[in-house]
C-alpha atoms as a PDB file:
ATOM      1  CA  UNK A   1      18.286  -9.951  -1.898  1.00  0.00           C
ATOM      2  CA  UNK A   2      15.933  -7.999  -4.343  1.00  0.00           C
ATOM      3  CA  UNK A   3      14.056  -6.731  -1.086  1.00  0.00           C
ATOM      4  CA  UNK A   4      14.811  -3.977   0.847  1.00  0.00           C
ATOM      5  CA  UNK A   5      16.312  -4.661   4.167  1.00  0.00           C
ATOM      6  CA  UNK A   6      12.936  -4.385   5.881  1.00  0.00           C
ATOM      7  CA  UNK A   7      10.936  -6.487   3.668  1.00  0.00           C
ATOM      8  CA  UNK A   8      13.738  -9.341   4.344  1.00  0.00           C
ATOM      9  CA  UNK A   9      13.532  -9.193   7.594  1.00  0.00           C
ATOM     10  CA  UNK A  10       9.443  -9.200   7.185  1.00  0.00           C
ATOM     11  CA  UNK A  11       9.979 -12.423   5.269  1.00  0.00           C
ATOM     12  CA  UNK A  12      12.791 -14.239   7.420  1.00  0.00           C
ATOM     13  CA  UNK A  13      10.462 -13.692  10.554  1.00  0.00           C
ATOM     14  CA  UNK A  14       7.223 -14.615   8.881  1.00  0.00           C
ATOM     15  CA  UNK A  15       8.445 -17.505   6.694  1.00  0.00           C
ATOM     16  CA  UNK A  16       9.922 -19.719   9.019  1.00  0.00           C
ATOM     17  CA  UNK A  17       6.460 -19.469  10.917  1.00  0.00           C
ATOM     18  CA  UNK A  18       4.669 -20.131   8.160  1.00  0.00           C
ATOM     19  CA  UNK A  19       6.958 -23.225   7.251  1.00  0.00           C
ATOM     20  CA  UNK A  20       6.881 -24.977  10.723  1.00  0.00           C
ATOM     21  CA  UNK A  21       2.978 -24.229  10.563  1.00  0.00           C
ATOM     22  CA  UNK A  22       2.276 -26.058   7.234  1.00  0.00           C
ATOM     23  CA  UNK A  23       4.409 -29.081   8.163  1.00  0.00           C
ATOM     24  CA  UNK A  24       2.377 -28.986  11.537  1.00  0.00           C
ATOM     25  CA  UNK A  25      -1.275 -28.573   9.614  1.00  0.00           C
ATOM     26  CA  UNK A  26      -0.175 -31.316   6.836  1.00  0.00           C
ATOM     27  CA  UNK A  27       0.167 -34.208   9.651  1.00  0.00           C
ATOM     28  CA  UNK A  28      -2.817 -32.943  10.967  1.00  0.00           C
ATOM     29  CA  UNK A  29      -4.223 -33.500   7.647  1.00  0.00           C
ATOM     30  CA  UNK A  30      -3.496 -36.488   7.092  1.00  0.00           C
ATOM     31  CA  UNK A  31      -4.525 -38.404  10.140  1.00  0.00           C
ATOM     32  CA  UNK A  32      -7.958 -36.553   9.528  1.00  0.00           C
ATOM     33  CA  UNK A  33      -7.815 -38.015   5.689  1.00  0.00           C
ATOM     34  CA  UNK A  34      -8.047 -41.578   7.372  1.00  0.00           C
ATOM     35  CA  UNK A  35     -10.434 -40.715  10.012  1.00  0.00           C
ATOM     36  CA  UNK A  36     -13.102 -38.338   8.400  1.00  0.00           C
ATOM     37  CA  UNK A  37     -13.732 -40.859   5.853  1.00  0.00           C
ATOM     38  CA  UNK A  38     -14.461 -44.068   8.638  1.00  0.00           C
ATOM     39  CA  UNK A  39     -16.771 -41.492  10.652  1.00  0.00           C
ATOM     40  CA  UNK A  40     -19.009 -40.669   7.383  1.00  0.00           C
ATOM     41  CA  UNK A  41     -19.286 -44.611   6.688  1.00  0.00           C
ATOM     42  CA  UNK A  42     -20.269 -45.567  10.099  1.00  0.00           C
ATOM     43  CA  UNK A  43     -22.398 -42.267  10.427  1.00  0.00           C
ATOM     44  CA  UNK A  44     -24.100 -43.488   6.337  1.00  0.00           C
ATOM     45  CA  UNK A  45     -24.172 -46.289   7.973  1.00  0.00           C
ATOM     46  CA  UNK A  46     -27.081 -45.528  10.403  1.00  0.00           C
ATOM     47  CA  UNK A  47     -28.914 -42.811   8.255  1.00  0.00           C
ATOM     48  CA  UNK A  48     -27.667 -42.050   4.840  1.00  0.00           C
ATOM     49  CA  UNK A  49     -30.136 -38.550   4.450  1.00  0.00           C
ATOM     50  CA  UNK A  50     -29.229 -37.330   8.141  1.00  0.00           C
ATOM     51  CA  UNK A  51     -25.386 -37.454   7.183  1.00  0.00           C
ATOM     52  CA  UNK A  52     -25.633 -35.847   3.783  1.00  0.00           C
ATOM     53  CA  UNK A  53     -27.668 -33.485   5.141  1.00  0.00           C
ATOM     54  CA  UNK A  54     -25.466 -32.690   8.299  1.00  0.00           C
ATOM     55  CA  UNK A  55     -22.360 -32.224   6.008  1.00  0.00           C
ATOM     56  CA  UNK A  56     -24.042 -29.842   3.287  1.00  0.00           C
ATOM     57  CA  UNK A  57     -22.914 -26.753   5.108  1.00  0.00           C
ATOM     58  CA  UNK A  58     -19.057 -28.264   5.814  1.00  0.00           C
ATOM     59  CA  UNK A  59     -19.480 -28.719   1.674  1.00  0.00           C
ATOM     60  CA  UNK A  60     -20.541 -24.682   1.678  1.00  0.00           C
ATOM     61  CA  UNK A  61     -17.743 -23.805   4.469  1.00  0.00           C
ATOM     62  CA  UNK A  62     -15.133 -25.436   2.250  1.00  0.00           C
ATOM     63  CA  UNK A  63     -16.265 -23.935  -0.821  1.00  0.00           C
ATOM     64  CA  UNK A  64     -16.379 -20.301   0.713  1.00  0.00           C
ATOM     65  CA  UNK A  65     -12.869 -20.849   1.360  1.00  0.00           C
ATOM     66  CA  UNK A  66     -11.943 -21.956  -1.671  1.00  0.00           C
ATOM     67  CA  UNK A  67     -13.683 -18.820  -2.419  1.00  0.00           C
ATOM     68  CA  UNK A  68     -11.566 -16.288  -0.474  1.00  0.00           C
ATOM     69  CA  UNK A  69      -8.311 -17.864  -1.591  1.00  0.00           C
ATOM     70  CA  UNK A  70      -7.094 -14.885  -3.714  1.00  0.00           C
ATOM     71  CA  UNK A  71      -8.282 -12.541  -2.007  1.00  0.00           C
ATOM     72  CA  UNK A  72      -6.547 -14.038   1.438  1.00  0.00           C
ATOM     73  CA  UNK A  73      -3.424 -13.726  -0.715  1.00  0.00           C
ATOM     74  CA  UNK A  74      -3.949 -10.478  -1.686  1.00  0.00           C
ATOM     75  CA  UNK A  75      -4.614  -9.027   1.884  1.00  0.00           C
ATOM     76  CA  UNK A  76      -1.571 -11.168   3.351  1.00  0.00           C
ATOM     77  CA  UNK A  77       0.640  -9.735   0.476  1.00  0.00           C
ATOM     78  CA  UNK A  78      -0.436  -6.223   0.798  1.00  0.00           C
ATOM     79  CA  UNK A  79      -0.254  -6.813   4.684  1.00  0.00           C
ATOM     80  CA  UNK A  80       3.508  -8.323   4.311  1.00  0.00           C
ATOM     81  CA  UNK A  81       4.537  -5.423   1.994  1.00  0.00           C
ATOM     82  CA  UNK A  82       3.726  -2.469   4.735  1.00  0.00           C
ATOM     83  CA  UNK A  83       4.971  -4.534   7.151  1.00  0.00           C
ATOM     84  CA  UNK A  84       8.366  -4.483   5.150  1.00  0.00           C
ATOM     85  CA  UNK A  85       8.070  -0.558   4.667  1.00  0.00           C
ATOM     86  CA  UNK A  86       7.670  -0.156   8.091  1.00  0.00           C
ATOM     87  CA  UNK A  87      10.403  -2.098   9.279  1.00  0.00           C
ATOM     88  CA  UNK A  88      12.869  -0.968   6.475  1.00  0.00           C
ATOM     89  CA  UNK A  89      11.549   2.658   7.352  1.00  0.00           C
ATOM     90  CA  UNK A  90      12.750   1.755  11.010  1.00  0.00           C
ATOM     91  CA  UNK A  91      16.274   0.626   9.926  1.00  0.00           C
ATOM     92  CA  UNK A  92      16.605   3.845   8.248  1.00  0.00           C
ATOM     93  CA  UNK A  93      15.590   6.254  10.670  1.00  0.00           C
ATOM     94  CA  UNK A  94      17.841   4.636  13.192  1.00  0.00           C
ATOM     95  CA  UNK A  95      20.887   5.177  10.278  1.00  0.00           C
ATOM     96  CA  UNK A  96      20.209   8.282  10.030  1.00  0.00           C
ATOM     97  CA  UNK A  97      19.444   9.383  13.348  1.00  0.00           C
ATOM     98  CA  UNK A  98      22.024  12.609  13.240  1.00  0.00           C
ATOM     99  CA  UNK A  99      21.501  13.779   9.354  1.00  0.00           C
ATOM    100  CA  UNK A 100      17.666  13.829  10.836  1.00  0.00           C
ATOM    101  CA  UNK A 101      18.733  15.710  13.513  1.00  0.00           C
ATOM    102  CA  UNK A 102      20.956  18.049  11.697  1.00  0.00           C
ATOM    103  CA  UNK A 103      18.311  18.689   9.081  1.00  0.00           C
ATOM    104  CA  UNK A 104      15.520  19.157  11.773  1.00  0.00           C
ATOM    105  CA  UNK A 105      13.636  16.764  10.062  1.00  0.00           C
ATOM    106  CA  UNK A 106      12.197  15.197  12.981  1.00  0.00           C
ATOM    107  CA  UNK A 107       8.405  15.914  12.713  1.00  0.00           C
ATOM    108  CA  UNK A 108       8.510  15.306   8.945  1.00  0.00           C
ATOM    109  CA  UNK A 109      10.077  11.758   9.704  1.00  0.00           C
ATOM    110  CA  UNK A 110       7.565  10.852  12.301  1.00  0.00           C
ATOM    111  CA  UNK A 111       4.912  11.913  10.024  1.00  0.00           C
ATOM    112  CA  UNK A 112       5.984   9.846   7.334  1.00  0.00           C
ATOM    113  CA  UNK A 113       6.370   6.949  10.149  1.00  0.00           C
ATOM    114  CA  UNK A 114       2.441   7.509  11.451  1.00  0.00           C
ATOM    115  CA  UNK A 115       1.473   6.989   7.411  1.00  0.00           C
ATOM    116  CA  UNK A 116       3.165   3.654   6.852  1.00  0.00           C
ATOM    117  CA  UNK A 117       2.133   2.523   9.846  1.00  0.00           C
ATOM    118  CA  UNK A 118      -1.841   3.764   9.315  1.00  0.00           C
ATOM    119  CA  UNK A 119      -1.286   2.006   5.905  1.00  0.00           C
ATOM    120  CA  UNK A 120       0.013  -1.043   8.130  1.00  0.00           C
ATOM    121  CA  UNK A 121      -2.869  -1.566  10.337  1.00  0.00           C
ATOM    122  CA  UNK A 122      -5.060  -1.186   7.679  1.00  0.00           C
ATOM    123  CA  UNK A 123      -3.783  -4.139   6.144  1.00  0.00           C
ATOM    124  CA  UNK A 124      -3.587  -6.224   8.664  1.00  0.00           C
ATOM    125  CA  UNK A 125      -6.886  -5.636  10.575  1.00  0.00           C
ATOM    126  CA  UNK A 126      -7.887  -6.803   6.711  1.00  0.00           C
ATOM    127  CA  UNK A 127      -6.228  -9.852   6.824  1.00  0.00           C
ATOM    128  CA  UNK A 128      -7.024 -10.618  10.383  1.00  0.00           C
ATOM    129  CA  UNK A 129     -10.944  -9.694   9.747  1.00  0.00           C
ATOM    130  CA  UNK A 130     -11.460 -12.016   6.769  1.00  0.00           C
ATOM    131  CA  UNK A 131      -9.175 -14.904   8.784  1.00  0.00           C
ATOM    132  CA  UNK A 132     -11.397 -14.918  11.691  1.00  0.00           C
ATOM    133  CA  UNK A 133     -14.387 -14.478   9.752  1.00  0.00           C
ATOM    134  CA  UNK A 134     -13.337 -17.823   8.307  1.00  0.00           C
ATOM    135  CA  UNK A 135     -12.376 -19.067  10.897  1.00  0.00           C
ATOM    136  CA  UNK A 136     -15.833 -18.737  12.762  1.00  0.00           C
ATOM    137  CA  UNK A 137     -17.616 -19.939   9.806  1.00  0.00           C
ATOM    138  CA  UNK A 138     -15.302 -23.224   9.971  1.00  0.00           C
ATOM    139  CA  UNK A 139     -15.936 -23.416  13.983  1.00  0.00           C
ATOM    140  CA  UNK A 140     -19.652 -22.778  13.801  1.00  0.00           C
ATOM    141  CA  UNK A 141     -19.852 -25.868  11.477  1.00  0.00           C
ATOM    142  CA  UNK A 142     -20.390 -28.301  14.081  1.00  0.00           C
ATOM    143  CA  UNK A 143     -23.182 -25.907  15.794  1.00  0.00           C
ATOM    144  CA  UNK A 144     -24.973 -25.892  12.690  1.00  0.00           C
ATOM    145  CA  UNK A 145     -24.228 -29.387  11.731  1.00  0.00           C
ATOM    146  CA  UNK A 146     -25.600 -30.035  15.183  1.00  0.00           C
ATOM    147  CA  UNK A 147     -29.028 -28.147  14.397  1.00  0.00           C
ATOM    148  CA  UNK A 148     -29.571 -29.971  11.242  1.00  0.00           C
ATOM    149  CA  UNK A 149     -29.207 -33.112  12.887  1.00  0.00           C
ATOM    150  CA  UNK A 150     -31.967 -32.230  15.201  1.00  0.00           C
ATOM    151  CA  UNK A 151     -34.144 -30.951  12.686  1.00  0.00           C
ATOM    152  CA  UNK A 152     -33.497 -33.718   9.765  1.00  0.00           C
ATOM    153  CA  UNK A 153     -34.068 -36.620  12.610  1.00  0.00           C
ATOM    154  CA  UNK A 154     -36.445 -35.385  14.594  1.00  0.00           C
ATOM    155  CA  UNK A 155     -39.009 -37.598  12.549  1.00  0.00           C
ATOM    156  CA  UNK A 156     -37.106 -40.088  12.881  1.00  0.00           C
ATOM    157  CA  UNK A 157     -36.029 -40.127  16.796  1.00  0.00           C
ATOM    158  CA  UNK A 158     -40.008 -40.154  17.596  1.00  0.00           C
ATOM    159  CA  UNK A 159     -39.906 -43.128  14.981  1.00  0.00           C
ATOM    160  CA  UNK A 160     -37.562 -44.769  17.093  1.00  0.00           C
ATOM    161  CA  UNK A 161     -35.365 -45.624  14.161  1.00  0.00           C
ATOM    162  CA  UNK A 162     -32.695 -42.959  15.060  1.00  0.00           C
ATOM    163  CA  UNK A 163     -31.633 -43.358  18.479  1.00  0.00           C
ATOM    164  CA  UNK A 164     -30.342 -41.056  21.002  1.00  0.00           C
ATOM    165  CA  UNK A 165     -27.566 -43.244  20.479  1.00  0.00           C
ATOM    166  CA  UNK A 166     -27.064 -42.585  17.060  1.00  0.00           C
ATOM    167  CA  UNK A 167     -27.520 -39.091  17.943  1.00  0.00           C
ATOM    168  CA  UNK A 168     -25.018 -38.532  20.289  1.00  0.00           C
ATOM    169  CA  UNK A 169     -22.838 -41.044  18.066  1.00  0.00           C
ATOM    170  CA  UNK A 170     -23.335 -38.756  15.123  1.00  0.00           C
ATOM    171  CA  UNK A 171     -22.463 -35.214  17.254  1.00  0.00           C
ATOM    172  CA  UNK A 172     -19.134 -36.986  18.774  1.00  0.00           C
ATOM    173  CA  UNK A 173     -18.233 -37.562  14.890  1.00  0.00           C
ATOM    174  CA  UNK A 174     -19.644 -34.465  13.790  1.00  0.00           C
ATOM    175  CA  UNK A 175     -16.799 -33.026  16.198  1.00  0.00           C
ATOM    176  CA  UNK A 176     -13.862 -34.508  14.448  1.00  0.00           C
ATOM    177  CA  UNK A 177     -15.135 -34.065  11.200  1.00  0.00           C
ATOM    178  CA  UNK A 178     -16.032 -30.240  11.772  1.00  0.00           C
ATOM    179  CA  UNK A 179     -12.469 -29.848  13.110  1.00  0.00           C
ATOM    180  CA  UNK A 180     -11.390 -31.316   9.941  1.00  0.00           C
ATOM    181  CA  UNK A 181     -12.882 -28.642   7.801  1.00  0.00           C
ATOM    182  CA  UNK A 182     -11.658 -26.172  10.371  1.00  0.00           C
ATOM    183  CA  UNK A 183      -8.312 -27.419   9.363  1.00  0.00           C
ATOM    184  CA  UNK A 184      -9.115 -28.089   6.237  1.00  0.00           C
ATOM    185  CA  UNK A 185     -10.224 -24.637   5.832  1.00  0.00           C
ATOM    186  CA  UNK A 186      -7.620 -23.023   7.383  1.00  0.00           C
ATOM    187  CA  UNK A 187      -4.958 -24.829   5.739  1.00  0.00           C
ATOM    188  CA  UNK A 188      -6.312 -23.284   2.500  1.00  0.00           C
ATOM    189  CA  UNK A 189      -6.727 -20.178   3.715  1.00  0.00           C
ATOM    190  CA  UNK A 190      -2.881 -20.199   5.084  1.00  0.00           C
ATOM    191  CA  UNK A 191      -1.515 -21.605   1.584  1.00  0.00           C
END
């Protein structure tokens, strides 16, 4: 392998997670690719301007990450690289446990062990801080989707030509669909 021994077993661990979680997400994806689009007819279906409205900010949601693509891949890169120095750093402390010793190089080692690992956790917390910042955009969908249904029909409830029917019809939908963009969303983020 052109990695070091650390970074391979960084990317043996990781990879096969990753793997099993994309096949996972892409049936997920595609039983939402039949569904999404029969919720938005039926939900056109009864008001046209509440449903484009209501999935304007899913449109924004998906766009922002679109958006933060490269620079998830960047963070999950640099995370996966100190990740591989620390475990390869591991493996060779542990080699070299009594050439350490005999040079009384212990404190230098751990010193040098407390820096890849700072760089580490810098990396990951990141990663992890742009993922669930994401990730709480793409959940808070259907909260906001939610509010713009109440605002966009509220005209139209005291008109009695949106129900409280159609409004709990259009939440239960709104639902599914948000969980698609969660997916959605996360899927591209994860790619």
């Amino acid at each position: 392998l052109a990695e070091t021994p650390g970074e391979a077993m960084t990317r043996f661990r990781e990879d096969v997670e990753e793997v099993d979680e994309t096949v996972s997400w892409t049936v997920d994806l595609a039983g939402i690719a039949v569904f999404v689009p029969v919720s938005l007819t039926i939900m056109a279906s009864i008001d046209a301007r509440v449903t484009a409205f209501v999935f304007l900010p899913m449109t924004v949601v998906i766009y922002l990450a679109a958006l933060a693509r490269d620079r998830i891949r960047r963070y999950r890169e640099t995370a996966r690289a100190a990740t591989g120095q620390v475990t390869g750093s591991l493996a060779e402390m542990f080699g070299a446990v009594a050439a350490v010793k005999v040079a009384g190089a212990e404190e230098p080692m751990i010193a040098h062990f407390r820096r890849l690992n700072d760089t580490r956790r810098h990396a990951l917390v990141r990663d992890k801080t742009l993922t669930q910042v994401l990730e709480s955009l793409f959940w808070n969908s259907v909260s906001i989707g939610t509010g713009i249904i109440l605002v966009v029909a509220a005209r139209a409830m005291t008109a009695g030509s949106f129900t409280v029917g159609d409004f709990a019809l259009f939440v239960y939908f709104l639902g599914f669909v948000s969980e698609a963009v969660w997916i959605l969303g996360m899927f591209i983020a994860r790619y």
